[in-house]
Protein backbone atom coordinates (compact mmCIF):
# COMPACT_ATOMS: atom_id res chain seq x y z
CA UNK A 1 0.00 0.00 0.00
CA UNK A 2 1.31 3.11 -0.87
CA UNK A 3 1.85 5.76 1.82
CA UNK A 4 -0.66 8.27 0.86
CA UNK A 5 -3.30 5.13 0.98
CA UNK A 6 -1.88 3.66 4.29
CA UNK A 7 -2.36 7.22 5.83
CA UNK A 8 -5.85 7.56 4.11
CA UNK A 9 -7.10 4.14 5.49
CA UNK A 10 -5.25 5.45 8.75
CA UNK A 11 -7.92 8.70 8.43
CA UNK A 12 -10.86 6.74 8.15
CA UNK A 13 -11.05 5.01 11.18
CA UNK A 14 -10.20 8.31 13.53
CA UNK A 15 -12.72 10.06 11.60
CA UNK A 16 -15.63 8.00 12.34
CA UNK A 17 -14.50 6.98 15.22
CA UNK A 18 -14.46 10.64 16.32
CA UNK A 19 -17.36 11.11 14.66
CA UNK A 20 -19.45 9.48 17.41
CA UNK A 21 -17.63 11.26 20.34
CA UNK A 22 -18.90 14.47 19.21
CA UNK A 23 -22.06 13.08 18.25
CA UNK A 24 -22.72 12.05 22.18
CA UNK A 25 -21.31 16.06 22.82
CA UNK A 26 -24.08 16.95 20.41
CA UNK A 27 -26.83 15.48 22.02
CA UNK A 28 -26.78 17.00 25.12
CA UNK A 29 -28.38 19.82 23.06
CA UNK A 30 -30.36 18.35 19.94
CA UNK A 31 -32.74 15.55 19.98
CA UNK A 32 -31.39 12.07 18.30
CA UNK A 33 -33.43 12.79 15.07
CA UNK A 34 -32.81 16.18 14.47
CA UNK A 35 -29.02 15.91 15.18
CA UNK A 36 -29.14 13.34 12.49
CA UNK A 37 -31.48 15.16 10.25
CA UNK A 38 -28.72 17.99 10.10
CA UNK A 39 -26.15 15.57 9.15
CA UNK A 40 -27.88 14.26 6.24
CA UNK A 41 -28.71 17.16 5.09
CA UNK A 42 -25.14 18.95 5.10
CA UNK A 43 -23.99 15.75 3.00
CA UNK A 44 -27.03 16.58 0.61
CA UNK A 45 -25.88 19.55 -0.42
CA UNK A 46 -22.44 19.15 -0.80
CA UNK A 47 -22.60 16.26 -2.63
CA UNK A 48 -25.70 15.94 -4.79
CA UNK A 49 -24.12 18.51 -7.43
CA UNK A 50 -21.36 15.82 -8.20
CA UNK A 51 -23.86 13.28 -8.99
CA UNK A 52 -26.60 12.32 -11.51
CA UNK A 53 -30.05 11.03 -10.26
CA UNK A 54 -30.16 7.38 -10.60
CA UNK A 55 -34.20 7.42 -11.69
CA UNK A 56 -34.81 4.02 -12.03
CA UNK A 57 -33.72 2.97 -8.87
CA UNK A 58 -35.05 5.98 -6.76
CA UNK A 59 -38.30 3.60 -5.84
CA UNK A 60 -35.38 1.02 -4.30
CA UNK A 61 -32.53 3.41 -2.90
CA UNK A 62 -35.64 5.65 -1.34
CA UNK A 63 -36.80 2.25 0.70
CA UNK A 64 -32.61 2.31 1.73
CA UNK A 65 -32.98 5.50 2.91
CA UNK A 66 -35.70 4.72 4.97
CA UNK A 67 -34.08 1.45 6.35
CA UNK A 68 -30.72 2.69 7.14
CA UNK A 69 -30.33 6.21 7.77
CA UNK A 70 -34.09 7.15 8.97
CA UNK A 71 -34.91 3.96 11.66
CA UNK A 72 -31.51 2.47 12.16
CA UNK A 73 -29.65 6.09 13.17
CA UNK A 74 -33.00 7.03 14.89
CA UNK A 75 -32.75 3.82 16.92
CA UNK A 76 -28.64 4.20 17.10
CA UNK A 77 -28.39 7.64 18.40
CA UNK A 78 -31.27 7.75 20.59
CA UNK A 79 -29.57 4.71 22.25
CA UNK A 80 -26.02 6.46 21.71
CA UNK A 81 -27.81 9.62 24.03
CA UNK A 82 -28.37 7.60 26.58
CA UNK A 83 -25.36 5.43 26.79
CA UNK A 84 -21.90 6.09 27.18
CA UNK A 85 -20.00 6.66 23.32
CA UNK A 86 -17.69 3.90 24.96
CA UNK A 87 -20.33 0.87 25.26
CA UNK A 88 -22.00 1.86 21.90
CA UNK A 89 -18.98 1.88 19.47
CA UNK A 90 -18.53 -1.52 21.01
CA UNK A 91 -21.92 -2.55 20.91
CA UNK A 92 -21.96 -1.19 17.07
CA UNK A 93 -19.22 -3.49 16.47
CA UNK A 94 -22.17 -6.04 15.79
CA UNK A 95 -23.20 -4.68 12.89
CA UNK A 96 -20.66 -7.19 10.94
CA UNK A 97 -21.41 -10.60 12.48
CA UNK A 98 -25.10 -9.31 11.77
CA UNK A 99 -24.91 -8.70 8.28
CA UNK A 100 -22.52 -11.95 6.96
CA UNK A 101 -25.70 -13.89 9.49
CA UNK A 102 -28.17 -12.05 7.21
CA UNK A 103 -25.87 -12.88 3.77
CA UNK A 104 -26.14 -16.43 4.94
CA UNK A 105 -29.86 -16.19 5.72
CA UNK A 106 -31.34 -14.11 2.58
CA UNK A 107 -28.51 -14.12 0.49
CA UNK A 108 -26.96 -17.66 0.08
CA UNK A 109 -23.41 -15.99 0.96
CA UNK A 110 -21.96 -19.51 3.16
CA UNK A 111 -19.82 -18.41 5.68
CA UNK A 112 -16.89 -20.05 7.18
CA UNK A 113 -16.42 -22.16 10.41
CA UNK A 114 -13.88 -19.50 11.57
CA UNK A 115 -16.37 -16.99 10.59
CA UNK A 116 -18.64 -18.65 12.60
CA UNK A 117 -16.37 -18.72 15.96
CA UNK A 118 -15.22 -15.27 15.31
CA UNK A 119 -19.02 -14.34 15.26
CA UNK A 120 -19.84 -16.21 18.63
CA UNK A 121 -16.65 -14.50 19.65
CA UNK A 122 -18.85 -10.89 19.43
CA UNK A 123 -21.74 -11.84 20.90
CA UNK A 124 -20.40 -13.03 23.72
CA UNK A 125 -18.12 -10.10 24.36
CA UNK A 126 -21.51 -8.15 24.21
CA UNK A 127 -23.07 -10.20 26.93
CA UNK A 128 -20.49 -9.37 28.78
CA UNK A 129 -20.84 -5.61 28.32
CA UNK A 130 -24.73 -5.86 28.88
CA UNK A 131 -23.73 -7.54 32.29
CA UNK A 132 -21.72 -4.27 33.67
CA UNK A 133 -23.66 -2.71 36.47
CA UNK A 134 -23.56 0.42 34.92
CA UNK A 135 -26.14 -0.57 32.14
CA UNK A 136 -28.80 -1.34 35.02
CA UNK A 137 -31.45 0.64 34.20
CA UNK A 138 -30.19 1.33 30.42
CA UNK A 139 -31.67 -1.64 29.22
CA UNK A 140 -34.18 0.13 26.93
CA UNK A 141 -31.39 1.99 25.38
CA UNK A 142 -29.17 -0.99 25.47
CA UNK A 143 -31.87 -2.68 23.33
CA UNK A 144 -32.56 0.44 21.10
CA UNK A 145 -28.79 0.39 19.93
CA UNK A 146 -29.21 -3.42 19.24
CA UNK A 147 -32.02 -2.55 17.27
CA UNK A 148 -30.27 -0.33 15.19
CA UNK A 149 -27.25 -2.34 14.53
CA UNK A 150 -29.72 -4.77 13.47
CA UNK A 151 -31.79 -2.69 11.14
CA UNK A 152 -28.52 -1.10 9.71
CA UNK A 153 -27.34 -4.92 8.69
CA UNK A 154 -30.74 -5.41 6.60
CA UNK A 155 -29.88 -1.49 5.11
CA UNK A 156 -26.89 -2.69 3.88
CA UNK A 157 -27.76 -6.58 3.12
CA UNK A 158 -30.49 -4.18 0.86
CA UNK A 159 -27.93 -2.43 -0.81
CA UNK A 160 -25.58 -5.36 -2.39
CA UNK A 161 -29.62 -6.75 -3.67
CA UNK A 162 -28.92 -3.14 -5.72
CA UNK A 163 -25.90 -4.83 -7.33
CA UNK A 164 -23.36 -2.68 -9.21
CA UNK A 165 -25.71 -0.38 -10.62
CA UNK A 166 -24.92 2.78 -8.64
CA UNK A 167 -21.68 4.11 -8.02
CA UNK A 168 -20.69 4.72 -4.31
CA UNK A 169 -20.98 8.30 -4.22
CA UNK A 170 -23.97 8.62 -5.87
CA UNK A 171 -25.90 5.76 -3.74
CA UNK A 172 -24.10 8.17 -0.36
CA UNK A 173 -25.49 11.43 -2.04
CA UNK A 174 -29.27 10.23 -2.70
CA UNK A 175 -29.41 8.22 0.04
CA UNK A 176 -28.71 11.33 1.85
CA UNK A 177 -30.89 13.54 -0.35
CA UNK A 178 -34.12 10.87 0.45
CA UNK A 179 -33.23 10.50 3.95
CA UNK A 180 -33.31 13.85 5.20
CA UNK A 181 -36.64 14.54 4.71
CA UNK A 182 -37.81 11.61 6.21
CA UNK A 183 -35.66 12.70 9.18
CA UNK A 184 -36.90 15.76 9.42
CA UNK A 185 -40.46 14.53 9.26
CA UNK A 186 -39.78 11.84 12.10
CA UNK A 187 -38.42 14.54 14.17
CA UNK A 188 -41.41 16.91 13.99
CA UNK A 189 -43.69 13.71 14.60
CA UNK A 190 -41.42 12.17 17.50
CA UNK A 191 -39.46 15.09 18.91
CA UNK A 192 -40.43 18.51 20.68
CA UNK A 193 -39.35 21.98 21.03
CA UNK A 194 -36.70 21.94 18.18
CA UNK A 195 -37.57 25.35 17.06
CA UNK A 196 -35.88 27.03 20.34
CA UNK A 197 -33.16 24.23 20.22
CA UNK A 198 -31.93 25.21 16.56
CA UNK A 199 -32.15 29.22 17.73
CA UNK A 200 -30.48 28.10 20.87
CA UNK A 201 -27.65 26.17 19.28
CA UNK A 202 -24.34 27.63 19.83
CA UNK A 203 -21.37 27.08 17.40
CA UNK A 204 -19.75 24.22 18.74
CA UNK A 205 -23.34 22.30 18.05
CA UNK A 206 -23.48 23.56 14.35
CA UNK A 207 -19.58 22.49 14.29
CA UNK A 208 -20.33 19.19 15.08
CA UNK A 209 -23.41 18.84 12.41
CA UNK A 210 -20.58 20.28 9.99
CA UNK A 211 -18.35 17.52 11.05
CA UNK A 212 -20.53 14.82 11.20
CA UNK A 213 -22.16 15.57 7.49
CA UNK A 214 -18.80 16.92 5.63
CA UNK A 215 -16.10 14.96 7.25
CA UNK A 216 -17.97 11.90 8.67
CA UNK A 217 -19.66 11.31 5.44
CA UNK A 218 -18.60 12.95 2.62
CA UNK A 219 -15.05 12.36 3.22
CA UNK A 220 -14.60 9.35 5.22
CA UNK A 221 -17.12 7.26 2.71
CA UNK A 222 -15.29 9.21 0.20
CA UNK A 223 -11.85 8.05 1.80
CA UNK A 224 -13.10 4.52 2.12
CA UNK A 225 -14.56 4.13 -1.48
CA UNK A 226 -11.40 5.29 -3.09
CA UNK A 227 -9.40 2.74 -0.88
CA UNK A 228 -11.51 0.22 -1.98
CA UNK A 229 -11.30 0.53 -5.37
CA UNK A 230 -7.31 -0.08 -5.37
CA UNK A 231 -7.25 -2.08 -2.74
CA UNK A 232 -8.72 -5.90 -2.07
CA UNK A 233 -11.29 -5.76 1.01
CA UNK A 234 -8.99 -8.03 2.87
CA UNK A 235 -6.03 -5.09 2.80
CA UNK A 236 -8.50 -1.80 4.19
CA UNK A 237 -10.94 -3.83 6.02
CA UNK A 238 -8.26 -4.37 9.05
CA UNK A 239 -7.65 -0.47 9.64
CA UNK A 240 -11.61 -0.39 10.57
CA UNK A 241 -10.35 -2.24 13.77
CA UNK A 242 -8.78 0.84 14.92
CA UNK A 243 -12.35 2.87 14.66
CA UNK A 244 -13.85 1.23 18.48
CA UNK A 245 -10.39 2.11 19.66
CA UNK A 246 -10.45 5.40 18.69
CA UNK A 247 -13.69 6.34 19.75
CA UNK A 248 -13.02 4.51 23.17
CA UNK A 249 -9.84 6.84 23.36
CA UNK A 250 -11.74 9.90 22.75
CA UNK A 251 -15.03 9.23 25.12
CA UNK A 252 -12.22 8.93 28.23
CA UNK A 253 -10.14 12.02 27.18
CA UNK A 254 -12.86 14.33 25.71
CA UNK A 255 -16.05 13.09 27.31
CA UNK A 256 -14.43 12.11 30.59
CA UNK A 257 -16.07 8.71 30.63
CA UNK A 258 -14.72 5.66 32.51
CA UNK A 259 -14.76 2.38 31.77
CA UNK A 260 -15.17 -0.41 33.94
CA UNK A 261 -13.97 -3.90 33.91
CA UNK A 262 -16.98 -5.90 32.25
CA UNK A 263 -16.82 -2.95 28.99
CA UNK A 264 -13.18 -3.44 28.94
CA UNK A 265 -13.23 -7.32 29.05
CA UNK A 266 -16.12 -7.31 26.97
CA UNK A 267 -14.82 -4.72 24.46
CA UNK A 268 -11.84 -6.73 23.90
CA UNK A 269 -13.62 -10.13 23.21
CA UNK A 270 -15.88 -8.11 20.43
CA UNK A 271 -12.45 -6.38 18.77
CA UNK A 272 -10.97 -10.14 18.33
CA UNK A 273 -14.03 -11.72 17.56
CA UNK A 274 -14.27 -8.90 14.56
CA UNK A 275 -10.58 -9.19 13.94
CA UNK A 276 -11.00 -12.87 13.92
CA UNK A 277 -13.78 -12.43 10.85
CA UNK A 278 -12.07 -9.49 8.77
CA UNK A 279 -8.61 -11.08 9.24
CA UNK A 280 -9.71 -14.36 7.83
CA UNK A 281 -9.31 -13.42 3.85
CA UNK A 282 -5.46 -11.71 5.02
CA UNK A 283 -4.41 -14.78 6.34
CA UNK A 284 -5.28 -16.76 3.64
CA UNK A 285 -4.20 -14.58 0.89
């Protein structure tokens, strides 16, 4: 890998995994919905000018839309406000043993035996986060964010059904273009009061709408696309690793959050049990 791509598959990671550190900042002044409202629609208009309308498919990539950005980030960050950013990058881990289960289920995809172990592996390391006596209490929230890991695994099980017929910016940019009205929408029908909280908002709010729709986004899916369309999945899937530790980092020296022993025990069985499915392809190749 060349070093402009190693440090680009370096960025992505830190950026997402930053990404939901602010995001927790974030909602200690906007609602779930509307924060995520905001981000979509920042990434709308930056990037559906690049992009032609895909009209055929509209009918299909609206129903994405729906799937995974309106109910699985409404489920994800109205568990993520209630939760320390810590316990749900971990818990979000999930989201791949979820999807290859749903490839295998819906798709015919057959997945290895190690695939297998490394998925019993992440389960089990989130039993032992939902056991930390922290979470008592949280369990509603707890099961909102497994929701939502759930629901994003059928968004994106829905999007290889699309096939190759949409390129990876444009499915990002009218994804994000369909999805922020139905954000919006949810908001006004689930949410209160967001008139005074968008007067009320200060800059370091806006900043972190700006951050999560331009550099979250638009350039870390940007980052990621490019990466993968040099690179085999098996060489950039590895660096995602780094994304739970780098939003665990940032939660305990910008959010102040601790951890205690079951997360840390816990959040260590889920990293392997993910390393032990992305690695697979790498140590076979």
């Amino acid at each position: 890998m060349a070093p402009l791509h190693f440090l680009m598959a370096l960025a992505v990671p830190v950026i997402w995994g930053m990404g939901i550190v602010f995001a927790k900042a974030a909602l200690d002044h906007f609602p779930p919905i509307l924060l995520i409202a905001f981000r979509f629609a920042v990434t709308a208009g930056v990037l559906v000018w690049f992009v032609r309308p895909p009209w055929p498919l509209m009918g299909r990539i609206f129903l994405i839309a729906l799937v995974s950005v309106t109910i699985q980030y409404s489920l994800t960050f109205t568990g993520l406000k209630y939760l320390d950013a810590s316990v749900t990058v971990l818990v979000v881990q999930l989201e791949v043993p979820i999807l290859i289960l749903i490839g295998a289920l819906f798709l015919s995809e057959r997945p290895s035996p190690r695939t297998y172990a490394g998925i019993v592996m992440t389960f089990l390391g989130v039993v032992l986060i939902a056991g930390d006596p922290n979470l008592q209490g949280a369990y509603f929230p707890f099961f909102l964010l497994l929701t939502g890991v759930t629901t994003w695994a059928v968004g994106q099980a829905m999007v290889r059904k699309l096939g190759g017929g949409v390129g990876g910016f444009t499915l990002i940019a009218w994804v994000a273009v369909l999805g922020t009205p139905q954000l919006f929408f949810a908001s006004w029908l689930l949410e209160v009061d967001q008139l005074r909280l968008i007067r009320d908002a200060d800059w370091v709010v806006w900043g972190t709408v700006i951050y999560l729709g331009l550099a979250m986004t638009a350039l870390g899916y940007g980052l990621w696309y490019r990466l993968l369309g040099r690179y085999p999945v098996h060489k950039v899937a590895p660096f995602l690793l780094l994304l739970p530790v780098t939003s665990v980092l940032g939660s305990v020296f910008v959010l102040g959050e601790t951890l205690s022993l079951p997360v840390m025990i816990g959040g260590a069985v889920v990293i392997a049990g993910v390393a032990f499915i992305v690695l697979e392809k790498g140590a076979d190749s």
